[in-house]
N, C-alpha and C. Protein backbone atom coordinates (compact mmCIF):
# COMPACT_ATOMS: atom_id res chain seq x y z
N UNK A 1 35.02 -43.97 -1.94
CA UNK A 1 35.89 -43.99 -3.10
C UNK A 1 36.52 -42.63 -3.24
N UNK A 2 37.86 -42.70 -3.23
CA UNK A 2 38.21 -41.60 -3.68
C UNK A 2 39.04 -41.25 -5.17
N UNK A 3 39.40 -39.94 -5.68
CA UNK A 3 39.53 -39.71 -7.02
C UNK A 3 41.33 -39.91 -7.07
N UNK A 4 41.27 -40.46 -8.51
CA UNK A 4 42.74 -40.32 -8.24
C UNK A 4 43.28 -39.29 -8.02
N UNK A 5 44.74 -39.13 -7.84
CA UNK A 5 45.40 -38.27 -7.14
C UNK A 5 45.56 -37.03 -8.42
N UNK A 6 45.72 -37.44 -9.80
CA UNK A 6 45.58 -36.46 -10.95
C UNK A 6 44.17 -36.03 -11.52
N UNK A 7 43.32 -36.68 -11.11
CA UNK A 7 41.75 -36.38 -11.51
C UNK A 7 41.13 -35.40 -10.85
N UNK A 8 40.29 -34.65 -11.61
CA UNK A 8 39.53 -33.13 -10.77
C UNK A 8 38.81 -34.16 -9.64
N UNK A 9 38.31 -32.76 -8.50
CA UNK A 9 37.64 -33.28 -7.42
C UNK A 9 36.18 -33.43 -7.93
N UNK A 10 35.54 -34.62 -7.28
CA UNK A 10 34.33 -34.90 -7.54
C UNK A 10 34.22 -35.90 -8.83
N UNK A 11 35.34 -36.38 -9.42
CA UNK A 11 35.04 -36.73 -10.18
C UNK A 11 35.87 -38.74 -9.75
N UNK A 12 35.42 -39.81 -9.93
CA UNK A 12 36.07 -40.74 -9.85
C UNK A 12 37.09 -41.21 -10.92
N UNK A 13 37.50 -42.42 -10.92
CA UNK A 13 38.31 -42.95 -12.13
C UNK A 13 37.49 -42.65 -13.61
N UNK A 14 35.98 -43.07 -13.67
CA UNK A 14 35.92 -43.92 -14.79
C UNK A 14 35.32 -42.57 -15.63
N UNK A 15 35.12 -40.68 -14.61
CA UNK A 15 34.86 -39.43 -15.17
C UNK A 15 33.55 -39.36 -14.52
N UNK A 16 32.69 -39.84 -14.07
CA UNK A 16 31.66 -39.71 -13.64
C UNK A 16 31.58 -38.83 -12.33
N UNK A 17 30.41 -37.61 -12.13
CA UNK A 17 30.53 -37.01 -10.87
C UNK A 17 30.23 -37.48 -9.86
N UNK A 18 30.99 -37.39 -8.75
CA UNK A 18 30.97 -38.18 -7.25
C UNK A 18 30.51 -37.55 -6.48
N UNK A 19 29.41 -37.38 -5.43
CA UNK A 19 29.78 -36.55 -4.18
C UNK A 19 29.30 -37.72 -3.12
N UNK A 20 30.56 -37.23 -1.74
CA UNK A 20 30.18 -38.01 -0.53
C UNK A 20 28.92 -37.80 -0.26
N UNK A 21 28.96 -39.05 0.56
CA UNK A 21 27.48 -38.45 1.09
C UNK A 21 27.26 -37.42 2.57
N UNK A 22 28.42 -37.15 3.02
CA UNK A 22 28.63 -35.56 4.25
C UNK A 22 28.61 -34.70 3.47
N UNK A 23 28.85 -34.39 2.30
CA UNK A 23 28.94 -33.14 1.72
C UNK A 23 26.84 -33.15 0.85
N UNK A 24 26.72 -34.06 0.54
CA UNK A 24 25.02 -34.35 -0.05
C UNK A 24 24.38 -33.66 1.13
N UNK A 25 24.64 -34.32 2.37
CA UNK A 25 24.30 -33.88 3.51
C UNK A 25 24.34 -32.46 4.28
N UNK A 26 25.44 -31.91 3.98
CA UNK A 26 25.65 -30.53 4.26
C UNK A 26 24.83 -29.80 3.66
N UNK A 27 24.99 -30.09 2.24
CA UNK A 27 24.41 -29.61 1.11
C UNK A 27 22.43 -29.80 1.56
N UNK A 28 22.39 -30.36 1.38
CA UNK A 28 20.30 -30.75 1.96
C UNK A 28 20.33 -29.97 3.40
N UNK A 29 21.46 -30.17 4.27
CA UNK A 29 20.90 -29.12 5.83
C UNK A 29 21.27 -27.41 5.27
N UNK A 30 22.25 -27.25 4.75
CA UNK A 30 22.32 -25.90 4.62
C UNK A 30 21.27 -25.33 3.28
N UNK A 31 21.52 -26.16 2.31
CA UNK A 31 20.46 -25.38 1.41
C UNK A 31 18.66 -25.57 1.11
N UNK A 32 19.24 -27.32 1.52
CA UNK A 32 17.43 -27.03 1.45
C UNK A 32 16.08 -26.76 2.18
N UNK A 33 16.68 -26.46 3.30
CA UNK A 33 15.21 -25.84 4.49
C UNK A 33 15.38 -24.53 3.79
N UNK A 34 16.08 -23.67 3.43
CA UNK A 34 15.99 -22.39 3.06
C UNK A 34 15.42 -22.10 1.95
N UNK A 35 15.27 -23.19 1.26
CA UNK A 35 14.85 -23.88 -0.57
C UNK A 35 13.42 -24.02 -0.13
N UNK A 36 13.14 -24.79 0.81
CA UNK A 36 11.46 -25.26 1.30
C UNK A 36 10.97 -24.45 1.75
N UNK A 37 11.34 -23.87 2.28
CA UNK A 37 10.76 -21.84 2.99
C UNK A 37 10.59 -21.47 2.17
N UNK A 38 11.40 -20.88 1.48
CA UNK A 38 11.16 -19.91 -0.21
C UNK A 38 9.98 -20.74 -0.75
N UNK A 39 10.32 -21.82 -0.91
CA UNK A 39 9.19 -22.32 -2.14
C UNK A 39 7.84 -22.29 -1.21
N UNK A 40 7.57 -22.38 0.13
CA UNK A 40 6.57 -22.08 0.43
C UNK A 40 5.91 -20.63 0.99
N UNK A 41 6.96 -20.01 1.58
CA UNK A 41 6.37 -18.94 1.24
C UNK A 41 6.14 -17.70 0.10
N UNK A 42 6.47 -18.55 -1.45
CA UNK A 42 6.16 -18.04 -2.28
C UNK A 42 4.64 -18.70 -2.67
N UNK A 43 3.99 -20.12 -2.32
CA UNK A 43 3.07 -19.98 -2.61
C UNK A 43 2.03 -19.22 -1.59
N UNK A 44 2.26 -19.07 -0.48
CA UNK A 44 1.66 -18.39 0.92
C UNK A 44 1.30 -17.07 0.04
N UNK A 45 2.19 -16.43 -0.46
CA UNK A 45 2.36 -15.09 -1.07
C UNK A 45 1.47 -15.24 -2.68
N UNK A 46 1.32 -16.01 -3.51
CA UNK A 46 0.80 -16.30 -4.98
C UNK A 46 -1.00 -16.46 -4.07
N UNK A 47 -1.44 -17.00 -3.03
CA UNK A 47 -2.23 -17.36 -2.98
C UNK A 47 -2.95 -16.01 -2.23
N UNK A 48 -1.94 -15.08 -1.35
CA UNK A 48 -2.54 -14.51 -0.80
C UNK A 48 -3.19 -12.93 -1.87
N UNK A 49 -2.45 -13.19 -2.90
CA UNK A 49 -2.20 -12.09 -3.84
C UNK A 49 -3.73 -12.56 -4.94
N UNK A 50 -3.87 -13.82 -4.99
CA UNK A 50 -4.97 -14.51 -5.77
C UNK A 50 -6.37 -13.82 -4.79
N UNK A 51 -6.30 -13.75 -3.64
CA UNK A 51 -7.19 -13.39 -3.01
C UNK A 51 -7.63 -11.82 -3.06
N UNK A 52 -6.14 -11.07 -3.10
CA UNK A 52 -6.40 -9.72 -2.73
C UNK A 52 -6.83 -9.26 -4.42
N UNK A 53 -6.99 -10.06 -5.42
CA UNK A 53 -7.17 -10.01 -6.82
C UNK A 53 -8.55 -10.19 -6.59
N UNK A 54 -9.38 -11.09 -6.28
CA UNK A 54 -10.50 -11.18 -6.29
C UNK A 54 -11.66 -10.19 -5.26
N UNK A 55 -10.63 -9.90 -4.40
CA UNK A 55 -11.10 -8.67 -3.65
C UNK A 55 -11.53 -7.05 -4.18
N UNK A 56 -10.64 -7.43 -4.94
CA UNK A 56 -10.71 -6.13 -5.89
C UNK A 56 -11.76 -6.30 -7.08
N UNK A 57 -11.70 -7.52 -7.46
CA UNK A 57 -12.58 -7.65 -8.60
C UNK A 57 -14.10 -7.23 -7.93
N UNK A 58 -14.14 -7.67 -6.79
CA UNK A 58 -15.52 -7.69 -5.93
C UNK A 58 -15.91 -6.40 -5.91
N UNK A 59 -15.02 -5.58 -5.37
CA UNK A 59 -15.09 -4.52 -4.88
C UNK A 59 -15.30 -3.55 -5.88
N UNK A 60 -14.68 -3.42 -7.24
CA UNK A 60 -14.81 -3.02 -8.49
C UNK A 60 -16.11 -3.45 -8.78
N UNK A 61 -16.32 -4.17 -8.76
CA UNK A 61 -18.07 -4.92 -9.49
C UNK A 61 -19.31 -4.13 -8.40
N UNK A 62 -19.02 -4.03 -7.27
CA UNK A 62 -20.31 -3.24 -6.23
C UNK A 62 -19.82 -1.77 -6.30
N UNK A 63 -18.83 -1.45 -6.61
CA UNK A 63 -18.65 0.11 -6.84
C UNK A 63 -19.73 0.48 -8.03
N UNK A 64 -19.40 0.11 -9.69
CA UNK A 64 -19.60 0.26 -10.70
C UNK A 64 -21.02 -0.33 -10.46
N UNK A 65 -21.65 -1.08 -9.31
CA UNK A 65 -23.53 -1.05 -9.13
C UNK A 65 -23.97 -0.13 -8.75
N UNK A 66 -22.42 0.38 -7.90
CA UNK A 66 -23.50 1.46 -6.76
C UNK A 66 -23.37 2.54 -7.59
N UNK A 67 -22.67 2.66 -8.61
CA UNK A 67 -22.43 4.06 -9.35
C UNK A 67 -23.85 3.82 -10.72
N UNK A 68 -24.06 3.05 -11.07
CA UNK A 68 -25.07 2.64 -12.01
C UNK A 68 -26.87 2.65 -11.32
N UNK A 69 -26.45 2.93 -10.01
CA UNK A 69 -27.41 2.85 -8.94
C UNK A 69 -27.71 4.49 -8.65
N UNK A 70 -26.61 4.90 -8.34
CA UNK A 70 -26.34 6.27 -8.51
C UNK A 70 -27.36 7.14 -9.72
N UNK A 71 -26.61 6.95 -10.44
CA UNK A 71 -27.06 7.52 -12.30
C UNK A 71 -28.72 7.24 -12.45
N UNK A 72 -29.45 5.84 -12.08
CA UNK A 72 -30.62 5.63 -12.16
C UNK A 72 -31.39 6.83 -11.77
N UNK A 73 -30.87 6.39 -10.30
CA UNK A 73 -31.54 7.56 -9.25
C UNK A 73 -31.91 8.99 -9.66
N UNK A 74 -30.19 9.42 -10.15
CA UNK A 74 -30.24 11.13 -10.48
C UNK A 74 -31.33 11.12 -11.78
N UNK A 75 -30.94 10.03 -12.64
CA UNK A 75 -31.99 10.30 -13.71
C UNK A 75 -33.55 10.34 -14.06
N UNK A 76 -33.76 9.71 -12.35
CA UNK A 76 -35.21 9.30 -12.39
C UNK A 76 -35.48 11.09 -11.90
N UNK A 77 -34.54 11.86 -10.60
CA UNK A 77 -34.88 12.89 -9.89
C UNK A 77 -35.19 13.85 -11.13
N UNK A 78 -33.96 13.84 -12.41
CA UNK A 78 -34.13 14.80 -12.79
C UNK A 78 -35.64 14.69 -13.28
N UNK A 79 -36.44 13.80 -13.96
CA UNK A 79 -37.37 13.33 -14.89
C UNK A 79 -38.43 13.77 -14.19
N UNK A 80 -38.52 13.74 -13.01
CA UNK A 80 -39.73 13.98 -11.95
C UNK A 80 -39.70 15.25 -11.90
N UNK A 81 -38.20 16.00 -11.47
CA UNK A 81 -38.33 17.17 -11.47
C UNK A 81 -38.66 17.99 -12.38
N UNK A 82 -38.07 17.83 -13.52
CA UNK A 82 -39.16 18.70 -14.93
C UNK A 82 -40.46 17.84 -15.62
N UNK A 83 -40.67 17.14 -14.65
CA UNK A 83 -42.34 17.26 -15.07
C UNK A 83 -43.09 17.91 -13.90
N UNK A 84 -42.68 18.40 -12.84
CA UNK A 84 -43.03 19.10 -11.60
C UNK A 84 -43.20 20.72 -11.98
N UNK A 85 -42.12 20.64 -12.68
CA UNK A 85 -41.73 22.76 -13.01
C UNK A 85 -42.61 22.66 -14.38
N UNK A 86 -42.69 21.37 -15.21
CA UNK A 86 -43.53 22.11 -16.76
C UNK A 86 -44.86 21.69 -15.97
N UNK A 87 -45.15 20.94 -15.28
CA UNK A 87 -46.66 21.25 -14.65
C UNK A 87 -46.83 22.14 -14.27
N UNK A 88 -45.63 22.94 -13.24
CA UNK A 88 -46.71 24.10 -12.24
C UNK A 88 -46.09 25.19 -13.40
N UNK A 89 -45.22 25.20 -14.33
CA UNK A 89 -45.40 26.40 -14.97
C UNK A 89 -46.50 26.28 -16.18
N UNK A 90 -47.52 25.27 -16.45
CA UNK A 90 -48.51 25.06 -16.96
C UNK A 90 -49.54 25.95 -16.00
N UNK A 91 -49.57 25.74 -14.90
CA UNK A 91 -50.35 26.44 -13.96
C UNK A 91 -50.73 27.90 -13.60
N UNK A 92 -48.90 27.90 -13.75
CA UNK A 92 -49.15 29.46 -13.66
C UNK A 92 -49.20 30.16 -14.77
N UNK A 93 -48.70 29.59 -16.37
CA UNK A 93 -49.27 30.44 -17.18
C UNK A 93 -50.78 30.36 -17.22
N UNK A 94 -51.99 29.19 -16.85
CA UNK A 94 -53.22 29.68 -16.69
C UNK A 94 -53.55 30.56 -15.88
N UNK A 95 -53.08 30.68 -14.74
CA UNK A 95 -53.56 32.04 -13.81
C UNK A 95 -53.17 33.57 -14.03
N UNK A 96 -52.21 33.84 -15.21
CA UNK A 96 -51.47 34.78 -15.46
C UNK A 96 -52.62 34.70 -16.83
N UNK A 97 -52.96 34.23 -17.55
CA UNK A 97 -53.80 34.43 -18.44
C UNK A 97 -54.79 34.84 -18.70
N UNK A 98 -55.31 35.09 -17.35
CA UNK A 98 -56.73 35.09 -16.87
C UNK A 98 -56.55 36.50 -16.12
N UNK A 99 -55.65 37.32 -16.03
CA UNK A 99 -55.36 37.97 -15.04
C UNK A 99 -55.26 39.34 -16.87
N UNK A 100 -55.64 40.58 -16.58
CA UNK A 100 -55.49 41.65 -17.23
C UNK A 100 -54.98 42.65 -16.58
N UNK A 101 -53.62 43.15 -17.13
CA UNK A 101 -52.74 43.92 -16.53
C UNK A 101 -52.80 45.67 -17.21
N UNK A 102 -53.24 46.27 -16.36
CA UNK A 102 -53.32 47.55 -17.11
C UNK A 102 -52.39 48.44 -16.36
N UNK A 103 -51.58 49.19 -17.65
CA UNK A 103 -50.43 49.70 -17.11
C UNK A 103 -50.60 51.34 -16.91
N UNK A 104 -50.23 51.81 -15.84
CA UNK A 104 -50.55 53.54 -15.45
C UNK A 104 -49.72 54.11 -16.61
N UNK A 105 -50.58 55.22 -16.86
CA UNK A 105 -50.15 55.88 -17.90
C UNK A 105 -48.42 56.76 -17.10
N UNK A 106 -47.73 57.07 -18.00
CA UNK A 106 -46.16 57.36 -17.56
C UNK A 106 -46.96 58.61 -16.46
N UNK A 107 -45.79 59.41 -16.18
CA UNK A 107 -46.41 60.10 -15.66
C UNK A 107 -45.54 61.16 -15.93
């Protein structure tokens, strides 16, 4: 069917839009493999990004153990270590106590 000779293109007698079906056709080979690519490699890309999100979450979550793992540790070293120094300096103020220091007269 074609439009009358005073009517816009695409459009038939009765105003309604027309398209052949070579031009539908053109239209689906030229635009839509390029339409189906995009749309899939945007989900290729949403999914691969969902992943590298959870990677991080992972990776964030065993950092912040190993750092909480960390802190235990130092806190246990320090705890051991000053009960090590107020023991042996318990020690040595008994042996220093016991000990009488007589000082030479000046000279």
């Amino acid at each position: 069917m074609s439009a009358p000779p005073n009517a816009p293109a695409g459009e038939n007698k009765k105003g309604e839009n027309q398209m052949d079906i070579k031009t539908l056709l053109d239209i689906i080979a030229n635009q839509g493999f390029p339409i189906a690519l995009s749309i899939l490699l945007i989900f290729r890309i949403d999914k691969f990004m969902q992943e590298i999100v959870i990677a991080q979450k992972d990776s964030y979550r065993q950092i912040l153990e190993n750092t909480k793992e960390i802190h235990n540790t130092i806190t246990n070293l320090n705890q051991q270590n000053r009960e090590y120094y107020s023991l042996r300096f318990s020690e040595v103020q008994k042996e220093l106590s016991g000990i009488k220091v007589e000082l030479a007269p000046p000279r």
